[in-house]
Protein backbone atom coordinates (compact mmCIF):
# COMPACT_ATOMS: atom_id res chain seq x y z
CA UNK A 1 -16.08 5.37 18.65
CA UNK A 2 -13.82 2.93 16.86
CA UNK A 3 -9.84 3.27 16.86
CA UNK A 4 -8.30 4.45 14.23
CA UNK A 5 -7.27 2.26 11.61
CA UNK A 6 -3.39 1.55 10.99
CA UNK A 7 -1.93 -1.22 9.55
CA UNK A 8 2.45 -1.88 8.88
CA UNK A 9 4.10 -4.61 7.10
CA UNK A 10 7.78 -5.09 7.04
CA UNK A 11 9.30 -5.81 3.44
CA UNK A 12 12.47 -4.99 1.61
CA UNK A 13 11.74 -2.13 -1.22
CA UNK A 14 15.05 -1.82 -3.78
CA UNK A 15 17.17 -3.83 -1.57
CA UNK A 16 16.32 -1.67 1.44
CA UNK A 17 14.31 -2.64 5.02
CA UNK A 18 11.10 -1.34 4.77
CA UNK A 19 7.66 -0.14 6.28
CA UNK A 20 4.48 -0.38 4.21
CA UNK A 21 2.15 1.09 6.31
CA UNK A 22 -1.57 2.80 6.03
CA UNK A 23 -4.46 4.18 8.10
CA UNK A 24 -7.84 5.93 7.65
CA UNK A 25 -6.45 8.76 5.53
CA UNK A 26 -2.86 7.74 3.99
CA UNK A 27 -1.39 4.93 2.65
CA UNK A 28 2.83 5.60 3.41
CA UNK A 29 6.46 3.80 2.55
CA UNK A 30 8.63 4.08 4.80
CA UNK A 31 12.40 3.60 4.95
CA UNK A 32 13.93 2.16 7.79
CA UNK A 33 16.72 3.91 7.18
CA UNK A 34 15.44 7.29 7.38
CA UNK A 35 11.91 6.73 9.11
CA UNK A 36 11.32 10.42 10.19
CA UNK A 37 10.45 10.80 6.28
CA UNK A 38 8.33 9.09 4.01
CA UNK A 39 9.31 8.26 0.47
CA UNK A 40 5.62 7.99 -0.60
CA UNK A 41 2.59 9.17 1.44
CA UNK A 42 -0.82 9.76 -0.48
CA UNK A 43 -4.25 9.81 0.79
CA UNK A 44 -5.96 6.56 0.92
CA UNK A 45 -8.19 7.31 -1.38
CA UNK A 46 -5.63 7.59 -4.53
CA UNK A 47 -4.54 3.64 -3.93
CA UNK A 48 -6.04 2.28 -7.30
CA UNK A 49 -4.30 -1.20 -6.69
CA UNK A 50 -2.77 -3.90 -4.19
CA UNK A 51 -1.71 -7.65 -4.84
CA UNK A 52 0.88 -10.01 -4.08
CA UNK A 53 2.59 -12.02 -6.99
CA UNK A 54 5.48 -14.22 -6.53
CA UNK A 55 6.54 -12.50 -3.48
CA UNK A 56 6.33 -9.07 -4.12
CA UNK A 57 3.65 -6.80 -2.85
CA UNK A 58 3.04 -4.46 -5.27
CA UNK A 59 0.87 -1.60 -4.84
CA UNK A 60 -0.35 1.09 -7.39
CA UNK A 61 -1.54 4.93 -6.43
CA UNK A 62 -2.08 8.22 -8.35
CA UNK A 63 0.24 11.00 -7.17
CA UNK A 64 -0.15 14.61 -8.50
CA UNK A 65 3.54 15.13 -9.19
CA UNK A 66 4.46 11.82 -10.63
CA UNK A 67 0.86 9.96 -11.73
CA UNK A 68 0.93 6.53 -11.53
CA UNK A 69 3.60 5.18 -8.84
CA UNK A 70 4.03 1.90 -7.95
CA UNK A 71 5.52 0.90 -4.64
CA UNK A 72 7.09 -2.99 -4.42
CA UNK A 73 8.17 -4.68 -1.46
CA UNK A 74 9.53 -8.71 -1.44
CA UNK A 75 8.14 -10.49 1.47
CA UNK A 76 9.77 -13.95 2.97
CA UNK A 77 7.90 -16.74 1.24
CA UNK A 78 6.44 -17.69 5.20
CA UNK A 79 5.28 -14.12 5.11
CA UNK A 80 2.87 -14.25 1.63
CA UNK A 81 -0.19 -14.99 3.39
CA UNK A 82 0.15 -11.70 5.85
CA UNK A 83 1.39 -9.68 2.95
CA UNK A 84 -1.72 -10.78 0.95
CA UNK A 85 -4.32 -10.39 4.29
CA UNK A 86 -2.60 -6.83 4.29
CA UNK A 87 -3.31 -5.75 0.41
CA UNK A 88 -6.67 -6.79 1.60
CA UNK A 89 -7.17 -4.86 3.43
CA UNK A 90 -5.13 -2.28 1.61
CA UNK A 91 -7.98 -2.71 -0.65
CA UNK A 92 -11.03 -2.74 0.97
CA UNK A 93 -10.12 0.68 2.88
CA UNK A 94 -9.13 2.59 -0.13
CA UNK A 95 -12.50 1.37 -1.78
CA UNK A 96 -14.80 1.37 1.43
CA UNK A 97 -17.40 -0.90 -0.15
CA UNK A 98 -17.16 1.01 -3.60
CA UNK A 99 -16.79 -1.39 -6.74
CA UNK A 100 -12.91 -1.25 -7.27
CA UNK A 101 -13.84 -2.14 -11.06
CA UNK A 102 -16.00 0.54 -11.35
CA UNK A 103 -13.67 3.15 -9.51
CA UNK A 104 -10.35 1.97 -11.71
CA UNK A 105 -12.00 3.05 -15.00
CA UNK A 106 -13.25 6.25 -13.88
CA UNK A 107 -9.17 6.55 -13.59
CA UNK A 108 -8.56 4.87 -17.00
């Protein structure tokens, strides 16, 4: 048996220390401030999108309250290639070897 998946970054989300974090089931934000509670957790398999730009690591997912949210996070410019190994693998376990083209228009 395999251990269970779980992955963290460390970013600053609105100006505030932050955990981006997800494992086999939920992808979660996390404020440092208040860690006991996350400000977003949704199961894995709502993440539509993950990508770094300029920076930022930006990550989309379907909520039933709210829809679409998306969750930023600034990362030190030494830090881009982690962040981007991280939406990754964001990715590929949200998708599990499904098309992610094909599974973002089913959304659309």
């Amino acid at each position: 048996m395999s251990a269970p998946l779980e992955r963290t970054i460390e970013l600053v989300s609105n100006g505030v220390p932050s955990e981006f974090s997800f494992t086999d089931a939920a992808f979660l934000v996390h404020r440092k401030a208040s860690p006991a509670k996350p400000k977003l957790n949704v199961p894995l398999l709502r993440v539509l999108w993950a990508a770094v730009a300029d920076g930022t690591l930006t990550v989309h997912a379907l909520t039933p309250k709210h829809g679409i949210v998306r969750a930023e996070g600034k990362c030190a410019q030494d830090d881009i290639p982690e962040a981007e190994q991280w939406a990754g693998e964001l990715m590929q376990a949200a998708y599990a070897g499904r098309s992610v083209e094909r599974c973002f228009r089913a959304v659309n």
